[in-house]
N, C-alpha and C. Protein backbone atom coordinates (compact mmCIF):
# COMPACT_ATOMS: atom_id res chain seq x y z
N UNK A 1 58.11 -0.60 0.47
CA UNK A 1 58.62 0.66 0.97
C UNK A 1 57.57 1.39 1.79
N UNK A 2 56.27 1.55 1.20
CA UNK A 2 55.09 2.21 1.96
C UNK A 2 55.36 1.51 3.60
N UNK A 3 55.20 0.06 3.97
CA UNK A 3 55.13 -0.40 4.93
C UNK A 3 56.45 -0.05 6.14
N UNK A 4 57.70 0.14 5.54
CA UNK A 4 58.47 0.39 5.98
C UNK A 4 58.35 1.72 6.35
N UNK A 5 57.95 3.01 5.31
CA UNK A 5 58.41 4.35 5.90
C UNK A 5 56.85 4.62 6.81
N UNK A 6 55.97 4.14 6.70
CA UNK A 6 54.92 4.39 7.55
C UNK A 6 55.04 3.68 9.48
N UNK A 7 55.84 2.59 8.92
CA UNK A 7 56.84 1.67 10.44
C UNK A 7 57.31 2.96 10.87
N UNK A 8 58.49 3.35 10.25
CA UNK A 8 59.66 4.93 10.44
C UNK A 8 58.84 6.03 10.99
N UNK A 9 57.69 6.68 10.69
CA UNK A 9 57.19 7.41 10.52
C UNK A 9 56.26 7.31 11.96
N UNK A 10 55.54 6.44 11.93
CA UNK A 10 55.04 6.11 13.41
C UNK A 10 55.68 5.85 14.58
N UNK A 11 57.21 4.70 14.20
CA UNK A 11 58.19 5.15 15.43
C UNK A 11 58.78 6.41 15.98
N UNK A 12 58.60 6.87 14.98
CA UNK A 12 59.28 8.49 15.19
C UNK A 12 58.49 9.23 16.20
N UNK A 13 57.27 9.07 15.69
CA UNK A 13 55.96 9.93 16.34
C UNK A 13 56.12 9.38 17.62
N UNK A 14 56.18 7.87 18.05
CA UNK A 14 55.69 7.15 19.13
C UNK A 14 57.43 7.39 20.19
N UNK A 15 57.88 7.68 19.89
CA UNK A 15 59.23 7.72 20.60
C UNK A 15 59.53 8.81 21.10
N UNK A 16 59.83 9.90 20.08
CA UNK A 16 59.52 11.33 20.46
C UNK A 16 58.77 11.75 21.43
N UNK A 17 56.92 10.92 21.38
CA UNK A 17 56.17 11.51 22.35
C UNK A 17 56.60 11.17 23.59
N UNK A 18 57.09 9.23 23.66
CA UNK A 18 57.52 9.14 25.03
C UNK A 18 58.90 10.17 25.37
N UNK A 19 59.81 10.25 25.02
CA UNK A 19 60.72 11.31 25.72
C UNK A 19 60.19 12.63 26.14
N UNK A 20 58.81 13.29 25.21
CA UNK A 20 58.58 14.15 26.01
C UNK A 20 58.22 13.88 27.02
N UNK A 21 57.08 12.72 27.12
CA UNK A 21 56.32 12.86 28.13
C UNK A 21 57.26 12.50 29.46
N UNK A 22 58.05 11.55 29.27
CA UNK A 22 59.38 11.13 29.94
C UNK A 22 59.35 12.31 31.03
N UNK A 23 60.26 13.62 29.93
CA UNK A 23 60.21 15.46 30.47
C UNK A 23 59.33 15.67 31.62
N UNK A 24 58.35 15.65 31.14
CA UNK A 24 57.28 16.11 31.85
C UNK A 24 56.99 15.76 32.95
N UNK A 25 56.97 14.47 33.06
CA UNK A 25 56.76 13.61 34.05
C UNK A 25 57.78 13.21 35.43
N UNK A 26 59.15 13.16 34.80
CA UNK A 26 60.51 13.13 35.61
C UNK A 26 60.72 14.27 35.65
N UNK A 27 60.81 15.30 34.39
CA UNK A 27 61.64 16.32 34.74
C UNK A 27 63.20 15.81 34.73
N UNK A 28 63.65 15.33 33.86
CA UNK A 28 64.82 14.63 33.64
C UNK A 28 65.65 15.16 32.43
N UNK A 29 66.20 16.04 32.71
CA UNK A 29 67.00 16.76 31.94
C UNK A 29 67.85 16.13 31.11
N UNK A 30 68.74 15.57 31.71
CA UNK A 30 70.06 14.81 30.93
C UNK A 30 69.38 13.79 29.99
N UNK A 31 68.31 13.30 30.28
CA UNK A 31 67.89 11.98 29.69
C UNK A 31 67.13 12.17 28.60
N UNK A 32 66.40 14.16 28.41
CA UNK A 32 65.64 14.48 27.58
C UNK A 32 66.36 15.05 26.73
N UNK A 33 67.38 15.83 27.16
CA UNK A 33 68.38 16.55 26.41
C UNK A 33 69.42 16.10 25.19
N UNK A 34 70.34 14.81 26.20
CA UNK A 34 71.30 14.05 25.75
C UNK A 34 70.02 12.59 24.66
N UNK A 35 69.32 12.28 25.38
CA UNK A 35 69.02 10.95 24.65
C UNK A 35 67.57 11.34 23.36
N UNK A 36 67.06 12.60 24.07
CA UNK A 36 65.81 13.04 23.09
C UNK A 36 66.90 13.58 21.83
N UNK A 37 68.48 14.65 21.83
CA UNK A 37 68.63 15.23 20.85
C UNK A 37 69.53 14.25 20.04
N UNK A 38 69.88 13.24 20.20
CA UNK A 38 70.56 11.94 19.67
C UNK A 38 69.23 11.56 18.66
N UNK A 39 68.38 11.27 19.24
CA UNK A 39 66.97 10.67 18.63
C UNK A 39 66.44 11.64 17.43
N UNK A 40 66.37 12.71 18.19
CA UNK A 40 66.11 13.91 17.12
C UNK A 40 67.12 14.28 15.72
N UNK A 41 68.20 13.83 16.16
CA UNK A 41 69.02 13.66 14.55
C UNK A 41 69.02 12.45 14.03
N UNK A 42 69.20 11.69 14.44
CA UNK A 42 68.84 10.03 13.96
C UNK A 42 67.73 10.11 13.20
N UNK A 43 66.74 10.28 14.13
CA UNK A 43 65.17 10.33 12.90
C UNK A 43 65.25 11.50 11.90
N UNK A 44 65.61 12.49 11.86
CA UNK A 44 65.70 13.14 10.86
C UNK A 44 66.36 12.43 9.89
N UNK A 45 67.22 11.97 9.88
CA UNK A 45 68.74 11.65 8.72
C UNK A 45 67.25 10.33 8.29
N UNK A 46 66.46 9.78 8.88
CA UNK A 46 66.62 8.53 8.56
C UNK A 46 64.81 9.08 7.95
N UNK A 47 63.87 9.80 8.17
CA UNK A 47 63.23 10.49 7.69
C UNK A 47 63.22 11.18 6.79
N UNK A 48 64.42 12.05 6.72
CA UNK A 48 64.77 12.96 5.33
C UNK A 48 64.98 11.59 4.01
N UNK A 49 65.72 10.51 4.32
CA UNK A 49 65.92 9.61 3.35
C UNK A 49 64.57 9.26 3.05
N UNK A 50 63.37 8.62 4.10
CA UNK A 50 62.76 8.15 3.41
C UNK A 50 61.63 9.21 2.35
N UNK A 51 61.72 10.44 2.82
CA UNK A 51 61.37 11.03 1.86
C UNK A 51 61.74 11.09 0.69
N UNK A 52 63.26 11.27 0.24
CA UNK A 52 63.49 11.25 -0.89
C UNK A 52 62.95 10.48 -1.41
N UNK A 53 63.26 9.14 -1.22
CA UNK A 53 63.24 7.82 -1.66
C UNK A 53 61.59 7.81 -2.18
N UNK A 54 61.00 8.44 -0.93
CA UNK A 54 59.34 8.29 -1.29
C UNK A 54 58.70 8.93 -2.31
N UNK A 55 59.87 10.35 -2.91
CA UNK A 55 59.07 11.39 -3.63
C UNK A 55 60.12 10.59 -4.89
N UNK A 56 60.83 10.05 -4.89
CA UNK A 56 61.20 9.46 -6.36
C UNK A 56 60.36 8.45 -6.82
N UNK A 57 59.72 7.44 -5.87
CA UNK A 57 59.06 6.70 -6.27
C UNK A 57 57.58 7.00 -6.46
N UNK A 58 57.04 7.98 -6.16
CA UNK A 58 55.70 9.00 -6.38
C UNK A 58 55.46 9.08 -7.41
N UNK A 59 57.37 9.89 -8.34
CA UNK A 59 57.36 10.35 -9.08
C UNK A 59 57.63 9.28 -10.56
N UNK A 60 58.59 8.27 -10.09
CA UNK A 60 58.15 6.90 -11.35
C UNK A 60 57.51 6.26 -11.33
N UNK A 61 57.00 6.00 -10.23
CA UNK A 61 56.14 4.63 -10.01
C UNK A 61 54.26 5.21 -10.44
N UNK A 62 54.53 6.52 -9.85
CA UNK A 62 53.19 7.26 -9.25
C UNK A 62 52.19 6.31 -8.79
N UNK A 63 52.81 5.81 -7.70
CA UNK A 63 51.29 5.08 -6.77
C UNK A 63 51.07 5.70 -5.37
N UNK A 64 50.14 5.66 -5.30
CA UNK A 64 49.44 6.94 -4.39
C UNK A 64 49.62 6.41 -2.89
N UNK A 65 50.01 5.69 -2.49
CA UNK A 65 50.64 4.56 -1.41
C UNK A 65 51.62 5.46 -0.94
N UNK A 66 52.81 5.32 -1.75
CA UNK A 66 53.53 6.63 -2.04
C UNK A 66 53.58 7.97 -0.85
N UNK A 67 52.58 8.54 -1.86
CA UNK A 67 52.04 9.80 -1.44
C UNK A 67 51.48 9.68 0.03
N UNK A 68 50.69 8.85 0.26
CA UNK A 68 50.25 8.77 1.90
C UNK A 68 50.89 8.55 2.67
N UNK A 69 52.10 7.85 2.45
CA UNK A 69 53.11 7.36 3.45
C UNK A 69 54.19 8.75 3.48
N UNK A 70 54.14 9.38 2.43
CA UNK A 70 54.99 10.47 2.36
C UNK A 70 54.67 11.72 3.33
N UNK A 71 53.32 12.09 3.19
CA UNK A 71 52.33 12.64 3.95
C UNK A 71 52.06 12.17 5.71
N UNK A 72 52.48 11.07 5.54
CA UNK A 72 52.48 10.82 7.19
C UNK A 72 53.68 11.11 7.96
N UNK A 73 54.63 10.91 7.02
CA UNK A 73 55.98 11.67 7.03
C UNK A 73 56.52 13.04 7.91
N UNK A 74 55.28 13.57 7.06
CA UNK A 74 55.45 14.99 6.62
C UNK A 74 54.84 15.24 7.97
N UNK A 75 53.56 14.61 8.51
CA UNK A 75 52.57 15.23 9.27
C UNK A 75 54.01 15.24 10.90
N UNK A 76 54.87 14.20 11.13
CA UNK A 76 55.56 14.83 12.38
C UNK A 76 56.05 16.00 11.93
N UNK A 77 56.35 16.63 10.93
CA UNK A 77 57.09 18.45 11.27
C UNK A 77 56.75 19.21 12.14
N UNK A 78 54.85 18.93 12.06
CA UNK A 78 54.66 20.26 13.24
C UNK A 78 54.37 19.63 14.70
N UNK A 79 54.28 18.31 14.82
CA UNK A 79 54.52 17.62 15.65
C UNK A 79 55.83 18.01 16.42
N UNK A 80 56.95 17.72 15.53
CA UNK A 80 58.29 18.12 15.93
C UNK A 80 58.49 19.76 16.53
N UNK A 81 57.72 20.40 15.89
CA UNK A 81 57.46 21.89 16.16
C UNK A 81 56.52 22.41 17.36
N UNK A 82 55.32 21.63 17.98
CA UNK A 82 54.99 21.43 18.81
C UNK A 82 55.67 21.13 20.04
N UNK A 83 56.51 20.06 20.01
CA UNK A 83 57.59 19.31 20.73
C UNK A 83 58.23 20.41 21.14
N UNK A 84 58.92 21.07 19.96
CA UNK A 84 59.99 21.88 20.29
C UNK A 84 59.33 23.39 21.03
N UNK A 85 58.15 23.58 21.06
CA UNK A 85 58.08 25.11 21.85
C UNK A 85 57.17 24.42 23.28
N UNK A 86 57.17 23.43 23.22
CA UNK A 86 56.51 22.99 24.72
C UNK A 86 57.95 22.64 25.26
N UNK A 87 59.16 22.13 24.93
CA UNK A 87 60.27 21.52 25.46
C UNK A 87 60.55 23.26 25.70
N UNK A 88 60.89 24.39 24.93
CA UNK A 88 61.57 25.48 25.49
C UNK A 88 60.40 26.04 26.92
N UNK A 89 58.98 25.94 26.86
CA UNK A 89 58.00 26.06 27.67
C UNK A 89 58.97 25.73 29.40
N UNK A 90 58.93 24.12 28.87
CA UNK A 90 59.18 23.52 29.93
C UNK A 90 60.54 23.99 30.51
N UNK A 91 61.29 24.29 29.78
CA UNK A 91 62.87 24.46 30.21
C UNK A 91 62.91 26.09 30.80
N UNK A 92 61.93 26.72 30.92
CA UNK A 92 61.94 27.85 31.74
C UNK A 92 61.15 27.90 33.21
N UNK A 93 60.63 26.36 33.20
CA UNK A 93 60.68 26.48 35.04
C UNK A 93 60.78 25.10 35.35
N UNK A 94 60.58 24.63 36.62
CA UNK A 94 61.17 23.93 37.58
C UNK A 94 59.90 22.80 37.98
N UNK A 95 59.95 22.10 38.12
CA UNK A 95 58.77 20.78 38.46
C UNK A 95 58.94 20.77 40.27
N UNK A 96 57.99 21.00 40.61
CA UNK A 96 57.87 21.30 42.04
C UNK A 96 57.08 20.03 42.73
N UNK A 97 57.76 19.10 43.51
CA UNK A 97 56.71 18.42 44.51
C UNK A 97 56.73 18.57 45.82
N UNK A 98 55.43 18.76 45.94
CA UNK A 98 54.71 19.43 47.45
C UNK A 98 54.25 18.17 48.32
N UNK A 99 54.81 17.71 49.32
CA UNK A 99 54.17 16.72 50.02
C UNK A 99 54.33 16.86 51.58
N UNK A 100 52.71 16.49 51.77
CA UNK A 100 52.37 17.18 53.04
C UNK A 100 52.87 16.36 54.07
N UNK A 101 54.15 16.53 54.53
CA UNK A 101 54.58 16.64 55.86
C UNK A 101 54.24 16.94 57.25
N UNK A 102 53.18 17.29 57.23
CA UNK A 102 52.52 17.74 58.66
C UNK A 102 52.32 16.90 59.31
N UNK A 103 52.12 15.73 59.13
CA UNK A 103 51.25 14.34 59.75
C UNK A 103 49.34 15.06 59.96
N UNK A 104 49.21 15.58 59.38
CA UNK A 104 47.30 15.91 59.21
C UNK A 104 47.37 16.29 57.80
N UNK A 105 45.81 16.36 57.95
CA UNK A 105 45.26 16.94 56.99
C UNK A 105 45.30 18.31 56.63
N UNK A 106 45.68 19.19 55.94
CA UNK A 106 45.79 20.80 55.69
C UNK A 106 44.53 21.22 54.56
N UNK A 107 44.54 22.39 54.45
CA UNK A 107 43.21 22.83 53.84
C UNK A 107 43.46 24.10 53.18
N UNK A 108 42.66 24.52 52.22
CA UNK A 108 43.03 26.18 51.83
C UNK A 108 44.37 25.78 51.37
N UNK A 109 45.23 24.89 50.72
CA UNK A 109 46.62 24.93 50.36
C UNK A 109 46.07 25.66 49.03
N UNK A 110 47.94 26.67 48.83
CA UNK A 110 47.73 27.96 47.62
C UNK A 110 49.30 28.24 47.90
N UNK A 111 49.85 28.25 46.49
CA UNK A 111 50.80 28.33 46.21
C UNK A 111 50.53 30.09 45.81
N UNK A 112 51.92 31.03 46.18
CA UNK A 112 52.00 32.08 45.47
C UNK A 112 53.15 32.66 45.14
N UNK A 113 53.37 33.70 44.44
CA UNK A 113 54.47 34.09 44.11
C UNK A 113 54.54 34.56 42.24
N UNK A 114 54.84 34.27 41.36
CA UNK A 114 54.77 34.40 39.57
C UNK A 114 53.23 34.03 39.48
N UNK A 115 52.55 33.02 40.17
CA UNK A 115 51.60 32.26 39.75
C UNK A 115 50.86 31.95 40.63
N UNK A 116 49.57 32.35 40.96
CA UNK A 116 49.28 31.83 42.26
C UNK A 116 48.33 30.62 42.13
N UNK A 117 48.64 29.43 42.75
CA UNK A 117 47.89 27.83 42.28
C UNK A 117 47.15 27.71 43.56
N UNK A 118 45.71 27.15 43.34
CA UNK A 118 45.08 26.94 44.14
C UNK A 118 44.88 25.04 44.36
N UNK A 119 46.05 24.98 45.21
CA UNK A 119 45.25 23.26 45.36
C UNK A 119 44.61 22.58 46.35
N UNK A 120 43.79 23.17 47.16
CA UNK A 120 42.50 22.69 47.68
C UNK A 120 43.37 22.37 49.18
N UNK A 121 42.92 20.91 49.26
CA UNK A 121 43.40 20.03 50.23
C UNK A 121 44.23 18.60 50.06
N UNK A 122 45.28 18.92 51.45
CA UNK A 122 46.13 17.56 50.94
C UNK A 122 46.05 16.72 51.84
N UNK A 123 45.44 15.39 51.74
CA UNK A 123 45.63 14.46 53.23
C UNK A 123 47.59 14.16 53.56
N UNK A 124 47.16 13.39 54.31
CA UNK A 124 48.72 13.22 55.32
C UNK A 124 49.60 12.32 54.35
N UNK A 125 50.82 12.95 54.17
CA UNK A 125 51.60 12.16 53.22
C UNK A 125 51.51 12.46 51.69
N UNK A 126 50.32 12.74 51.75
CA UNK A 126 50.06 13.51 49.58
C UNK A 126 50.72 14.33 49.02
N UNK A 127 50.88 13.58 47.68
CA UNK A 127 52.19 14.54 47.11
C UNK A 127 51.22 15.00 45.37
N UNK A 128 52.05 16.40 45.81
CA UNK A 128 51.20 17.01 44.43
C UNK A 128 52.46 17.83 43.44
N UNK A 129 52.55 17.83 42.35
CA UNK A 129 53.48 18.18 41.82
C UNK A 129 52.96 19.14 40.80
N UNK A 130 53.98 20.41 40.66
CA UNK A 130 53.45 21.55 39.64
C UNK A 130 54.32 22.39 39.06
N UNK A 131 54.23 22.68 38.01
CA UNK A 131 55.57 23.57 37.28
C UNK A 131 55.47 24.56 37.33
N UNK A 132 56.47 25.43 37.73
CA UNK A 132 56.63 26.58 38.70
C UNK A 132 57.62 27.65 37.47
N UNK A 133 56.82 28.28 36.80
CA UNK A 133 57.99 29.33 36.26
C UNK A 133 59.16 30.24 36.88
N UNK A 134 60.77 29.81 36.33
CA UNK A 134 61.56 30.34 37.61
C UNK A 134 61.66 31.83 37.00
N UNK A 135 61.68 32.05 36.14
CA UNK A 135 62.07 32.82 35.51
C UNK A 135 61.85 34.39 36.08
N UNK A 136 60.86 34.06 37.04
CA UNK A 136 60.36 35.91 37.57
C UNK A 136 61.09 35.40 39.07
N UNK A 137 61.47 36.76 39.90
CA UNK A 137 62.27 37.16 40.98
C UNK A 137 61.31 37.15 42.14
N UNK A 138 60.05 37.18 41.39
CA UNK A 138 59.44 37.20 42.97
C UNK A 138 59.45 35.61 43.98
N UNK A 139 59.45 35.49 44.91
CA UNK A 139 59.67 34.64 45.98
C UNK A 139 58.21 33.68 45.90
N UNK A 140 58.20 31.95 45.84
CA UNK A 140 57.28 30.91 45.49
C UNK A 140 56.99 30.79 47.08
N UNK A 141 55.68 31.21 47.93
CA UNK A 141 55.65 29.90 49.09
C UNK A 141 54.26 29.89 49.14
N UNK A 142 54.67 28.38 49.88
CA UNK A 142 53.01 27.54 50.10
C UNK A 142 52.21 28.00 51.40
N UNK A 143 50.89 28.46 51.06
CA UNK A 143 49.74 28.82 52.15
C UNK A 143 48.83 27.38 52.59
N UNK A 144 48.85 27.36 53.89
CA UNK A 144 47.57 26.61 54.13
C UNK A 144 47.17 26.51 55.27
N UNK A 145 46.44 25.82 56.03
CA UNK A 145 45.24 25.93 57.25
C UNK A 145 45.67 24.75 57.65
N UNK A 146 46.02 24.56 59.33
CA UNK A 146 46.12 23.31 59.45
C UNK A 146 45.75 23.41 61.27
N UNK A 147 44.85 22.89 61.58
CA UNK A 147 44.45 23.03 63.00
C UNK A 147 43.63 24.86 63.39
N UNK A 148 42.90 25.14 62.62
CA UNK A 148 42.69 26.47 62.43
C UNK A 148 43.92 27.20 62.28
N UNK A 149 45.40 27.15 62.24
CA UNK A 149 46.06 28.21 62.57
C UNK A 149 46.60 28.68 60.30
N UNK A 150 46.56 29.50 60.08
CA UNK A 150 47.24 29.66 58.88
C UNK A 150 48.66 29.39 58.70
N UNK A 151 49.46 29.45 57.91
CA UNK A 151 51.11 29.23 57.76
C UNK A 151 51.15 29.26 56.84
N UNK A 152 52.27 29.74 56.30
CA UNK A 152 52.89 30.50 55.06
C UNK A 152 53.95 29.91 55.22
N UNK A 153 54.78 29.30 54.07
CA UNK A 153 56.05 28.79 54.25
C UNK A 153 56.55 29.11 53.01
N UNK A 154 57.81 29.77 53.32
CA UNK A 154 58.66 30.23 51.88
C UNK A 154 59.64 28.69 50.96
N UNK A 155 59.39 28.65 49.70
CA UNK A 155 58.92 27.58 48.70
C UNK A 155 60.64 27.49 48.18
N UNK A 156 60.76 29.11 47.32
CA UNK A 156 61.88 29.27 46.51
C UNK A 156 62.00 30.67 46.12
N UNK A 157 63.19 31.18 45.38
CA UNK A 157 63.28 32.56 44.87
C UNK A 157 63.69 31.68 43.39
N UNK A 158 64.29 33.07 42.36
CA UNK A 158 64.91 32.82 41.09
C UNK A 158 65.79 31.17 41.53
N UNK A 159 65.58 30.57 40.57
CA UNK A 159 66.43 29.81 40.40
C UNK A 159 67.24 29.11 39.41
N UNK A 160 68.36 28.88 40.03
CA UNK A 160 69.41 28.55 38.47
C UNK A 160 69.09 27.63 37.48
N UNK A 161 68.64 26.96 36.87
CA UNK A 161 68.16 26.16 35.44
C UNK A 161 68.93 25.78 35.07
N UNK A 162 70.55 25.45 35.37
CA UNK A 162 71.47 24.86 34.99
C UNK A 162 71.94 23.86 35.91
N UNK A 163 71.18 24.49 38.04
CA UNK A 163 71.70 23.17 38.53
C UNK A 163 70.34 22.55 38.62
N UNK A 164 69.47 22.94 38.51
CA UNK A 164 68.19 21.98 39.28
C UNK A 164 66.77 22.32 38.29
N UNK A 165 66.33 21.28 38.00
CA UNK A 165 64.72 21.32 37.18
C UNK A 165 63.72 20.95 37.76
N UNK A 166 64.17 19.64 39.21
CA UNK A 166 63.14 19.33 39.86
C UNK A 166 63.25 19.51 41.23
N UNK A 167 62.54 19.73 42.76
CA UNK A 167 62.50 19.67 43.53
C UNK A 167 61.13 19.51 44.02
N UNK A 168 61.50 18.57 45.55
CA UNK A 168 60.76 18.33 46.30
C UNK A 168 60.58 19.50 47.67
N UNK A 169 59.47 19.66 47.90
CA UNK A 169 59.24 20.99 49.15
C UNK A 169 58.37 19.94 50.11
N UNK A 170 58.62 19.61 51.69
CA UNK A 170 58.40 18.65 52.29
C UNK A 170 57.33 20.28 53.27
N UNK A 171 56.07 20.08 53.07
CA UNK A 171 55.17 20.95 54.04
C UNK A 171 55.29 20.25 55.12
N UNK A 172 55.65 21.48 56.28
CA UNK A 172 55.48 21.51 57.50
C UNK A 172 56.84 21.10 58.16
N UNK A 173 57.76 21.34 57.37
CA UNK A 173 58.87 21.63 58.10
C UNK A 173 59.28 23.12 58.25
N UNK A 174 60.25 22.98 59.27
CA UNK A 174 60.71 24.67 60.07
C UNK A 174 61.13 25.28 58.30
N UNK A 175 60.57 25.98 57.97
CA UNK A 175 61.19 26.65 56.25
C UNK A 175 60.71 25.81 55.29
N UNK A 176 60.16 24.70 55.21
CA UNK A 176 60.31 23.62 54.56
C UNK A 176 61.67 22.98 54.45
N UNK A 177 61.56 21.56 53.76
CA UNK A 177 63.09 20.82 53.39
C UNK A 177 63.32 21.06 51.95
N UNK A 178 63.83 21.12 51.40
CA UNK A 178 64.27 21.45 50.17
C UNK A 178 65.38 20.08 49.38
N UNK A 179 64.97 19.25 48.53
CA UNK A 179 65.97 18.43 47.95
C UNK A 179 66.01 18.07 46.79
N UNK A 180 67.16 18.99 46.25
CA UNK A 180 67.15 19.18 44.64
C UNK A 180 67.04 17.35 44.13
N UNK A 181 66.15 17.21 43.16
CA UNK A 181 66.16 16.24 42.47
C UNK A 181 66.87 16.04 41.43
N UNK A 182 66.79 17.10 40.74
CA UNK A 182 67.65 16.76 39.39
C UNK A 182 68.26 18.67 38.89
């Protein structure tokens, strides 16, 4: 039983983390939502058992095997609790990729608006991606230097969180291009 709920116990951990990171990385809503909260009751139901199971046999058997495997158990809760206030984190803004469209090199690039991000320089074609809190009204656009001249290009305003989590912003188009990803 030890070998088994410590198997349970580490898949849990190791699965969970990939769907977040999944999140993070795609920005894939449906796939974190629908397939992470399927996962998230499954391992519980199948976690909560092996606890029982583990604290009865603690309690007749008392071998301390037991107890450690029970304890490793135990240790995803705040794992799971972690999970869960970085997933609401994440679900209040938008995964932004910036790719420099200009055909050159740009310089002084600086995002502003809720947050102002400083990302240096982008060669031709580089794509940089950053999570953008939608949640405040003020207006997102990208600054940068390109042939001595400055340019300011407007990014985004509030945006809805029910149609879109990710977008791409193509620098150095007339406004930029805008194409909801997900």
């Amino acid at each position: 039983m030890d070998k088994y709920s410590r198997t349970i116990a580490l898949l849990s951990f190791l699965i969970g983390t990939l769907f977040m990171l999944h999140y993070y990385v795609i920005a894939d809503f449906e796939t974190f939502f629908y397939g992470g909260g399927i996962f998230f009751l499954i391992a519980t139901v199948i976690n909560f058992i092996n606890v029982i199971v583990l604290i009865v046999l603690l309690i007749l058997k008392k071998k301390r095997s037991n107890g450690k495997s029970l304890l490793l158990i135990l240790a995803n809760i705040p794992i799971a609790a972690l999970y869960f206030f970085l997933t609401t984190h994440f679900m209040s803004g938008m995964k932004i990729d910036f790719i420099n469209g200009t055909g050159s090199e740009i310089s002084n690039v600086k995002i502003t608006g809720c947050k102002e991000i400083n990302i240096g320089t982008l060669e031709k074609n580089e794509k940089v991606s950053y999570w953008i809190n939608s949640n405040c009204e003020e207006p997102n656009n990208i600054h940068y230097i390109i042939n001595g001249d400055t340019i300011t290009e407007y990014v985004s305003t509030y945006i809805d969180l029910t149609e879109v989590k990710r977008m791409a912003h193509l620098i150095g188009e007339k406004n930029g291009r805008h194409k909801k990803v997900y």
